[in-house]
N, C-alpha and C. Protein backbone atom coordinates (compact mmCIF):
# COMPACT_ATOMS: atom_id res chain seq x y z
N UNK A 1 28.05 -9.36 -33.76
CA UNK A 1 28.70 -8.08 -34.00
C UNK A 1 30.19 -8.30 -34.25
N UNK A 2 30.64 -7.25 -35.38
CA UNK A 2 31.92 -7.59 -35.56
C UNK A 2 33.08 -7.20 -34.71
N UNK A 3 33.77 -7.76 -34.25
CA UNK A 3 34.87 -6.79 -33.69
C UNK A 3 35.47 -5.52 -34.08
N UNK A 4 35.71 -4.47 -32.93
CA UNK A 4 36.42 -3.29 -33.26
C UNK A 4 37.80 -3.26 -32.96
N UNK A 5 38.65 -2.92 -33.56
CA UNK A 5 40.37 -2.58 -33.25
C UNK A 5 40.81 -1.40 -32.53
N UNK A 6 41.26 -1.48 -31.23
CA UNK A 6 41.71 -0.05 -30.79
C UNK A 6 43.03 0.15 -30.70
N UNK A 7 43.30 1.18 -31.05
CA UNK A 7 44.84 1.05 -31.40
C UNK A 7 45.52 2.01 -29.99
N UNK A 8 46.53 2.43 -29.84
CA UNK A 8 47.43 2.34 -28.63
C UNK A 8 46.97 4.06 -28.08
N UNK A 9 46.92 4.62 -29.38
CA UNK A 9 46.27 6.12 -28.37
C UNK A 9 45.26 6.50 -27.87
N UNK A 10 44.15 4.98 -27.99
CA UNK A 10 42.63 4.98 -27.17
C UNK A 10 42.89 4.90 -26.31
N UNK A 11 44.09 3.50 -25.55
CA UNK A 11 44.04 2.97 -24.34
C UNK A 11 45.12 4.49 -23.53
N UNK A 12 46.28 5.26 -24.19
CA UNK A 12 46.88 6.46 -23.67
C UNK A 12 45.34 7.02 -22.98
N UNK A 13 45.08 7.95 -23.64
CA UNK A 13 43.37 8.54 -24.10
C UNK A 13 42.94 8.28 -22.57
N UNK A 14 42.84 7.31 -22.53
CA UNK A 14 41.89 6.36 -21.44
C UNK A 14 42.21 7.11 -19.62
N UNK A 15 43.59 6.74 -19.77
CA UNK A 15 44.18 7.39 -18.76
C UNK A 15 44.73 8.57 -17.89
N UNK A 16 44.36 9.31 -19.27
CA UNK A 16 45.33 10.85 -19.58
C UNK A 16 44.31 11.35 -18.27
N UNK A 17 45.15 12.85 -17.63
CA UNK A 17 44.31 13.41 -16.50
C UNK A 17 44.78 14.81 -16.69
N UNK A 18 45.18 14.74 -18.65
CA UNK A 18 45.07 16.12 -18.77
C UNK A 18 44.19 16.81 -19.36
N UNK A 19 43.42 18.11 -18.62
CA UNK A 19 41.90 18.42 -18.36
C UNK A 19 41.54 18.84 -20.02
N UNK A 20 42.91 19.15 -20.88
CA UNK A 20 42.73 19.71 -22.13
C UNK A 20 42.18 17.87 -22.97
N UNK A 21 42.23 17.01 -22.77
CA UNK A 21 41.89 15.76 -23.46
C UNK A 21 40.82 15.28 -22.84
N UNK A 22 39.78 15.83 -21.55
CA UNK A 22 38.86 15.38 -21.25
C UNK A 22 37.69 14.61 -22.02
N UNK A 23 37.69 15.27 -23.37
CA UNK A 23 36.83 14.38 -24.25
C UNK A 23 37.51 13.36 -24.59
N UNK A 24 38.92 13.40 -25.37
CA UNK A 24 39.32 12.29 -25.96
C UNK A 24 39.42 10.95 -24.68
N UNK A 25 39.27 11.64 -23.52
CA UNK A 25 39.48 10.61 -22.15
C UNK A 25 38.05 9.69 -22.34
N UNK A 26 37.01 10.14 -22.60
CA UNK A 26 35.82 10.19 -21.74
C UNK A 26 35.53 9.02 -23.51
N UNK A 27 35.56 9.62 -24.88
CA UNK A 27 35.62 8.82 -25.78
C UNK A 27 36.57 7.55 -25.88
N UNK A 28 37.79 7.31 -25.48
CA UNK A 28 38.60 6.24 -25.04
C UNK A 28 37.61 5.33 -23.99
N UNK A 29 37.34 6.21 -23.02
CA UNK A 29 36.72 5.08 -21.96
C UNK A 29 35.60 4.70 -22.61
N UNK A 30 34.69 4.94 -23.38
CA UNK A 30 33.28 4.69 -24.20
C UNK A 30 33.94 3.83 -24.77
N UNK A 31 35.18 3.76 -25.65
CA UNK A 31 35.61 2.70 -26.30
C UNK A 31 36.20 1.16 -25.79
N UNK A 32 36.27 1.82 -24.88
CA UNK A 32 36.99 0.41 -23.84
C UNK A 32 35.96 -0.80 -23.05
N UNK A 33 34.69 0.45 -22.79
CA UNK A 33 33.26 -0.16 -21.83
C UNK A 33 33.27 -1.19 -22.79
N UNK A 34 32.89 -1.27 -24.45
CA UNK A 34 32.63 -1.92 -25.34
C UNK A 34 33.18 -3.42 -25.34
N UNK A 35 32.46 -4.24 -24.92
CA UNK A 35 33.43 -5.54 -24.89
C UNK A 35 33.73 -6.43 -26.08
N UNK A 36 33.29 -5.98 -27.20
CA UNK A 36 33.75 -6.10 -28.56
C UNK A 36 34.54 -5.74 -29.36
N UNK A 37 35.30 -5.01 -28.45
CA UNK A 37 36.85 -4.62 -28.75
C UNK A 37 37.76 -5.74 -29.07
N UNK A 38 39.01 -5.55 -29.75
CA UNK A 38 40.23 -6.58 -29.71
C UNK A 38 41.51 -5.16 -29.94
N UNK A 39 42.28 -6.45 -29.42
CA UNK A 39 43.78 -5.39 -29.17
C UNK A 39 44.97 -6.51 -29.87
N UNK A 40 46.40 -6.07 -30.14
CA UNK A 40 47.49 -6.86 -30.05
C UNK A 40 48.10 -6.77 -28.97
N UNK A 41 49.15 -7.86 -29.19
CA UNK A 41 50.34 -7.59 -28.06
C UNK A 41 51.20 -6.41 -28.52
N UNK A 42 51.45 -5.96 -29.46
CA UNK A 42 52.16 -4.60 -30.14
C UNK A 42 51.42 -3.38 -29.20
N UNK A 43 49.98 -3.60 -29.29
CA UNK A 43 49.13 -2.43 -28.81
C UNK A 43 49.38 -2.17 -27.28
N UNK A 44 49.53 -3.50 -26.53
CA UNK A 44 49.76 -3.44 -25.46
C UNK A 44 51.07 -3.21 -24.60
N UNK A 45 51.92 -3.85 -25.75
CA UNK A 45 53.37 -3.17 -25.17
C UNK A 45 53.81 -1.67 -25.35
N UNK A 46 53.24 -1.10 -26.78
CA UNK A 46 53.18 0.39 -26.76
C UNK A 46 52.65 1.00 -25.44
N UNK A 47 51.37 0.47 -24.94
CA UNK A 47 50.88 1.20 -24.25
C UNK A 47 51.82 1.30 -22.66
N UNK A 48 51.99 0.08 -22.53
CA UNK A 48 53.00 -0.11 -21.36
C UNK A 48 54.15 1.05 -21.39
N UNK A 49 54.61 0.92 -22.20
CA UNK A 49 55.72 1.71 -22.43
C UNK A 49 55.76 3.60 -22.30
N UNK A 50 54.26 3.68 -23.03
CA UNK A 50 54.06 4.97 -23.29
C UNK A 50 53.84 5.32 -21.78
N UNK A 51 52.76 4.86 -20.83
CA UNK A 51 52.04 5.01 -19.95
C UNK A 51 53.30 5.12 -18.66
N UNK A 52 54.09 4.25 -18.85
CA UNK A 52 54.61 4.26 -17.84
C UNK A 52 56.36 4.97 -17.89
N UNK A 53 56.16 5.88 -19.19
CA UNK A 53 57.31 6.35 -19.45
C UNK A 53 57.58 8.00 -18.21
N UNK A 54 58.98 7.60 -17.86
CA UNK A 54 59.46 8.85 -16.77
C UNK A 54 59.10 10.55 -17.18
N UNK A 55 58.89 10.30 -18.49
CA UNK A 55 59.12 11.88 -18.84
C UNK A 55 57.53 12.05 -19.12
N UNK A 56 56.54 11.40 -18.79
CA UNK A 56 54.89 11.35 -19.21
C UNK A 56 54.42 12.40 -17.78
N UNK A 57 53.69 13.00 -18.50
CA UNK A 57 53.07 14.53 -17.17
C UNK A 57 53.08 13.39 -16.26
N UNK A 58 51.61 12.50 -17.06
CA UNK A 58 50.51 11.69 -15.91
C UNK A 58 51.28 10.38 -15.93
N UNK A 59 52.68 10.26 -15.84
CA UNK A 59 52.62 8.58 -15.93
C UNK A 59 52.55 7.64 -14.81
N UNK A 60 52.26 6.73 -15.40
CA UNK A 60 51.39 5.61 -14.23
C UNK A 60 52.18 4.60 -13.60
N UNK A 61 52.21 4.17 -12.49
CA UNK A 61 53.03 3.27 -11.69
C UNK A 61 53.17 1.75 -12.68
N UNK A 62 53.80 1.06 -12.59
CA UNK A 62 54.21 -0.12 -13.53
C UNK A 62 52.72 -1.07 -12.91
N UNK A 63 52.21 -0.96 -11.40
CA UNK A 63 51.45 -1.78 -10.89
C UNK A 63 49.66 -1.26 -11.53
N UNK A 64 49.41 -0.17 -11.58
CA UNK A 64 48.88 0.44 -12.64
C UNK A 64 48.64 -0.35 -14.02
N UNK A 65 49.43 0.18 -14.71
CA UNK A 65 49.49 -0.10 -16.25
C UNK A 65 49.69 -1.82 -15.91
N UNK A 66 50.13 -2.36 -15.72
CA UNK A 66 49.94 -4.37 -15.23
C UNK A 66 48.79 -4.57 -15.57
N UNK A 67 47.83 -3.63 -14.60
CA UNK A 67 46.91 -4.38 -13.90
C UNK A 67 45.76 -3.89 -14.90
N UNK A 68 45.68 -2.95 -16.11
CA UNK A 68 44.94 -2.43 -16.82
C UNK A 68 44.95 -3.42 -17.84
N UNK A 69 46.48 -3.67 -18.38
CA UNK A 69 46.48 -4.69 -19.33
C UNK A 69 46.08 -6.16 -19.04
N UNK A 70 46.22 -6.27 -17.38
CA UNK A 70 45.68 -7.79 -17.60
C UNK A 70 43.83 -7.12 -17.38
N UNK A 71 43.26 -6.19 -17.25
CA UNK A 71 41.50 -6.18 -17.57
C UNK A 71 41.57 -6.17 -18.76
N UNK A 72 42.14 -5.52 -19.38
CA UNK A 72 41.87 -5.41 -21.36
C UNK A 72 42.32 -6.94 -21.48
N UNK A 73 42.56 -7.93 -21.04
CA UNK A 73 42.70 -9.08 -21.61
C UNK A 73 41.63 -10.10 -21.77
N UNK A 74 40.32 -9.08 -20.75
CA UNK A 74 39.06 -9.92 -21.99
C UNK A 74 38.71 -9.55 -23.58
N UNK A 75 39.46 -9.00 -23.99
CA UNK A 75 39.50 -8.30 -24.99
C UNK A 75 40.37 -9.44 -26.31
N UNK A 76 39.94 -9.82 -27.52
CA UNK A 76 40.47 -10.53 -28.25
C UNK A 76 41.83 -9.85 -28.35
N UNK A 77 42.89 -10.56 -28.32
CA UNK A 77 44.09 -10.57 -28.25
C UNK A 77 44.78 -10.64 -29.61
N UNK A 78 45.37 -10.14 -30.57
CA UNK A 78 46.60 -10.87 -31.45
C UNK A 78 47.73 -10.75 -31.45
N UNK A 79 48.77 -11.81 -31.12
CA UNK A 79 49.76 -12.24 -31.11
C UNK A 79 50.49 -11.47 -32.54
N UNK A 80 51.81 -10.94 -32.42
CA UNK A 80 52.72 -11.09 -33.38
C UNK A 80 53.28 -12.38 -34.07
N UNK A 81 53.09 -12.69 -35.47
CA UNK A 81 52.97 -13.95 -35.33
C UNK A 81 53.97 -13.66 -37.20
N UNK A 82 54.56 -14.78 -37.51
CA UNK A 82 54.97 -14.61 -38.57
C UNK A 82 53.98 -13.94 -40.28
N UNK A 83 53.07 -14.90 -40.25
CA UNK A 83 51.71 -14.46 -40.97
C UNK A 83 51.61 -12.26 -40.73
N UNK A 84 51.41 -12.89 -39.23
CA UNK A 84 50.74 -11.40 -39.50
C UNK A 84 51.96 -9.98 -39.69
N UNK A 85 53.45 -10.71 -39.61
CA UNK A 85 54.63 -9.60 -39.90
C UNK A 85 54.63 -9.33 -41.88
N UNK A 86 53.89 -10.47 -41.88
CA UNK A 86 54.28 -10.69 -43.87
C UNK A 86 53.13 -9.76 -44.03
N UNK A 87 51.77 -10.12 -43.51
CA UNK A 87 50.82 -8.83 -43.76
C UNK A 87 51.32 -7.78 -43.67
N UNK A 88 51.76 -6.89 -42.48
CA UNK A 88 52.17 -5.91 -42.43
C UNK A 88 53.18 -5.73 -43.22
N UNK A 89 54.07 -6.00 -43.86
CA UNK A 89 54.98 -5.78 -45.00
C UNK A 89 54.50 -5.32 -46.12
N UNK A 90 53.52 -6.46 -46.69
CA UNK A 90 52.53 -5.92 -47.60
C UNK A 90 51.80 -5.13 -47.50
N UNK A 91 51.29 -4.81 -46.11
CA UNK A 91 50.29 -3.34 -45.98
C UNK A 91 51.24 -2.63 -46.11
N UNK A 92 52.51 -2.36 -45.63
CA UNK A 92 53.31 -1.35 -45.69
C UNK A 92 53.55 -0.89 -47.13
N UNK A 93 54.11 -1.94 -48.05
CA UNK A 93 54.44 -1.61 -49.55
C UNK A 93 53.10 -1.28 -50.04
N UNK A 94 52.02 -1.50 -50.04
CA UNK A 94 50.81 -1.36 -50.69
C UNK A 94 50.50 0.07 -50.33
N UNK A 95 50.18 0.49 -49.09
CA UNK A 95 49.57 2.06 -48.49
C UNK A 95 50.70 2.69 -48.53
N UNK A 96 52.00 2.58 -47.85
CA UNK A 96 53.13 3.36 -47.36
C UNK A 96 52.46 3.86 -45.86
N UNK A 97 52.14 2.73 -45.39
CA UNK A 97 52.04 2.98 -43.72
C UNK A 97 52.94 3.09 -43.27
N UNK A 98 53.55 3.44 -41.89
CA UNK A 98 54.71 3.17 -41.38
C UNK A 98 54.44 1.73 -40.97
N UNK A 99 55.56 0.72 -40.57
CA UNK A 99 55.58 -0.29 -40.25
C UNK A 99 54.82 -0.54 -39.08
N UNK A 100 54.77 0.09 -38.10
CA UNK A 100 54.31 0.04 -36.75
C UNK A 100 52.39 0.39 -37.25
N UNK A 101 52.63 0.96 -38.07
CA UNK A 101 50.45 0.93 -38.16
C UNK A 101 50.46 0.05 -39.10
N UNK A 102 51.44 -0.42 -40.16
CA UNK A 102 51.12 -1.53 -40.89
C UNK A 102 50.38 -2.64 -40.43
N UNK A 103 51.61 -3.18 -38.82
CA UNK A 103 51.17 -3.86 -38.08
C UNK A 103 49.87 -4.03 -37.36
N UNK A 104 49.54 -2.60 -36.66
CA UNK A 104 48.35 -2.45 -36.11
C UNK A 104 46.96 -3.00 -37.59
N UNK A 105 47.24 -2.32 -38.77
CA UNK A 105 45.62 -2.99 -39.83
C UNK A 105 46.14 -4.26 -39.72
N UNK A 106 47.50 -4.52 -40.08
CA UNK A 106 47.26 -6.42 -39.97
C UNK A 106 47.09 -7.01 -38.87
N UNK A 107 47.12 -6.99 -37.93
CA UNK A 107 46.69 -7.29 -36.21
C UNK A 107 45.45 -7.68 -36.17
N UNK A 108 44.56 -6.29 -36.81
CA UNK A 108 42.68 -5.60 -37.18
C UNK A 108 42.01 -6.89 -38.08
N UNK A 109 43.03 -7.08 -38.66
CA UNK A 109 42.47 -7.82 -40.18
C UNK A 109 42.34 -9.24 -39.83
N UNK A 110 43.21 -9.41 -38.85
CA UNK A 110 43.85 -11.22 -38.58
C UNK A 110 42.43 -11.40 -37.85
N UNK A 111 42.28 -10.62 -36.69
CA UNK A 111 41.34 -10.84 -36.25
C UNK A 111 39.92 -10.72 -36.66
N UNK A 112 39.82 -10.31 -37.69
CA UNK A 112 38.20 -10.10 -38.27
C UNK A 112 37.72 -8.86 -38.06
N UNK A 113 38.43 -7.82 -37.61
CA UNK A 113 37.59 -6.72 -37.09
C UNK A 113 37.15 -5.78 -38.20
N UNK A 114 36.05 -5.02 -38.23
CA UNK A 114 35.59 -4.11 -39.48
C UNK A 114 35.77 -2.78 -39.33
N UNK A 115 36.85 -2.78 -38.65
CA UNK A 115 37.26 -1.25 -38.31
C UNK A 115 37.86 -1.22 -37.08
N UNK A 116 39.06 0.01 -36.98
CA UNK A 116 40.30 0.32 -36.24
C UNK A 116 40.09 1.81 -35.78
N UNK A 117 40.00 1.53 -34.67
CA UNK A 117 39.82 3.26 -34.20
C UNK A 117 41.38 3.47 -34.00
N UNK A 118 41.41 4.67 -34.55
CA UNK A 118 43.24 5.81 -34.49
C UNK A 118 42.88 6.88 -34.89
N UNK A 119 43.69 7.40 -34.30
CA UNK A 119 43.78 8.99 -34.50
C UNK A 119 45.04 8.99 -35.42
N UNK A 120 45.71 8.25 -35.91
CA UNK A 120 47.30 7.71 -36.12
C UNK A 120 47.05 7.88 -38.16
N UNK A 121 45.79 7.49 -38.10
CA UNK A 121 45.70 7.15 -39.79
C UNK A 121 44.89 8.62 -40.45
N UNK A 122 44.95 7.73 -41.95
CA UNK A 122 43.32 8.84 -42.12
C UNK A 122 42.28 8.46 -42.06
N UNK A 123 41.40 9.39 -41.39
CA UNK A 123 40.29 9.10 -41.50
C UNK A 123 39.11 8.52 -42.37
N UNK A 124 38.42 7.48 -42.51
CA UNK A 124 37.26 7.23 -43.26
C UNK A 124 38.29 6.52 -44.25
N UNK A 125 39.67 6.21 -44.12
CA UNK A 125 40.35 5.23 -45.48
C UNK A 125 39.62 4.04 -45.19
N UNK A 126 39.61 3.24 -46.41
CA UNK A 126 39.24 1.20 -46.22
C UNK A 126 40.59 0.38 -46.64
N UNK A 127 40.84 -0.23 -45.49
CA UNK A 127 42.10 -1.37 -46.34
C UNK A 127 41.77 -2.40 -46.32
N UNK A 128 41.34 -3.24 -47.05
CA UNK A 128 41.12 -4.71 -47.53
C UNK A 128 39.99 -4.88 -46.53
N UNK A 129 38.97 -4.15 -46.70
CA UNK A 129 37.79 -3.92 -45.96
C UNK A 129 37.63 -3.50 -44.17
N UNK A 130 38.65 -2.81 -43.92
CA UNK A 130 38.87 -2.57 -42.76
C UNK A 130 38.30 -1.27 -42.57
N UNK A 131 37.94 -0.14 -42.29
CA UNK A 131 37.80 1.07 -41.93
C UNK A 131 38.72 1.66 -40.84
N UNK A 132 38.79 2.86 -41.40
CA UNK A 132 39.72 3.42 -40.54
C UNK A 132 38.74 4.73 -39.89
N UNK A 133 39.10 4.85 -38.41
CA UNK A 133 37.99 5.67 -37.88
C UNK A 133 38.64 6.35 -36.64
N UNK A 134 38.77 8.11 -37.03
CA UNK A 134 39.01 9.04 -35.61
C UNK A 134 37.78 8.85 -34.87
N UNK A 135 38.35 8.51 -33.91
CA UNK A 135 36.92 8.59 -33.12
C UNK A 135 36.85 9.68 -32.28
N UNK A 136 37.66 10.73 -32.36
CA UNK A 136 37.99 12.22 -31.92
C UNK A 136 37.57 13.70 -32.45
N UNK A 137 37.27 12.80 -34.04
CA UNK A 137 36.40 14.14 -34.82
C UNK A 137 35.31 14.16 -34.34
């Protein structure tokens, strides 16, 4: 099976304990059970950041969010790596992604995966055989 890409507002998603996102919670965690997932280090420092930001309703203790990212680390990993900044450049000039999801399809791509769950893109697009997929519709 091929790998799936989850991008940074599954793992938010995951945590949220606000009662209005109960599905998108409950679909994040379905996405996470999946151990055929892969993530970046981009994905994971967003999430750090987001999760444990002061002004977040639900945000989470630093010992928390640690300890989530080191379980998602059975999860294929990709490194920011020179290769994959030149991809994202080129995804960027090619689609007009913003740089930061450029990164995320080239992250998807490095690793082999056949699709990127976000709520971030459009839906049902293909980039260089990647799929792009709300998993919220």
């Amino acid at each position: 099976m091929m790998p799936h890409f989850l991008d940074t507002n599954i793992l938010l998603y995951s945590i949220s304990q606000n009662p209005a996102e109960s599905f998108k919670r409950d679909r994040a965690l379905a996405l996470l059970d999946d151990d055929s997932g892969a993530l970046s280090i981009q994905v994971l420092q967003e999430f750090y950041v987001q999760a444990t930001r002061a002004s977040r309703a639900d945000a989470v203790p630093h010992e928390l969010a640690a300890g989530l990212i080191e379980a998602w680390s059975r999860f294929r990993i990709q490194d920011m790596t020179l290769p994959i900044l030149n991809m994202a450049l080129r995804i960027r000039k090619i689609h007009g992604f913003s740089f930061w999801d450029s990164a995320i399809v080239a992250a998807a791509l490095a690793l082999g995966c056949d699709r990127v769950y976000t709520e971030d893109l459009t839906h049902g697009q293909v980039v260089d055989g990647l799929a792009i997929i709300d998993p919220f519709r």
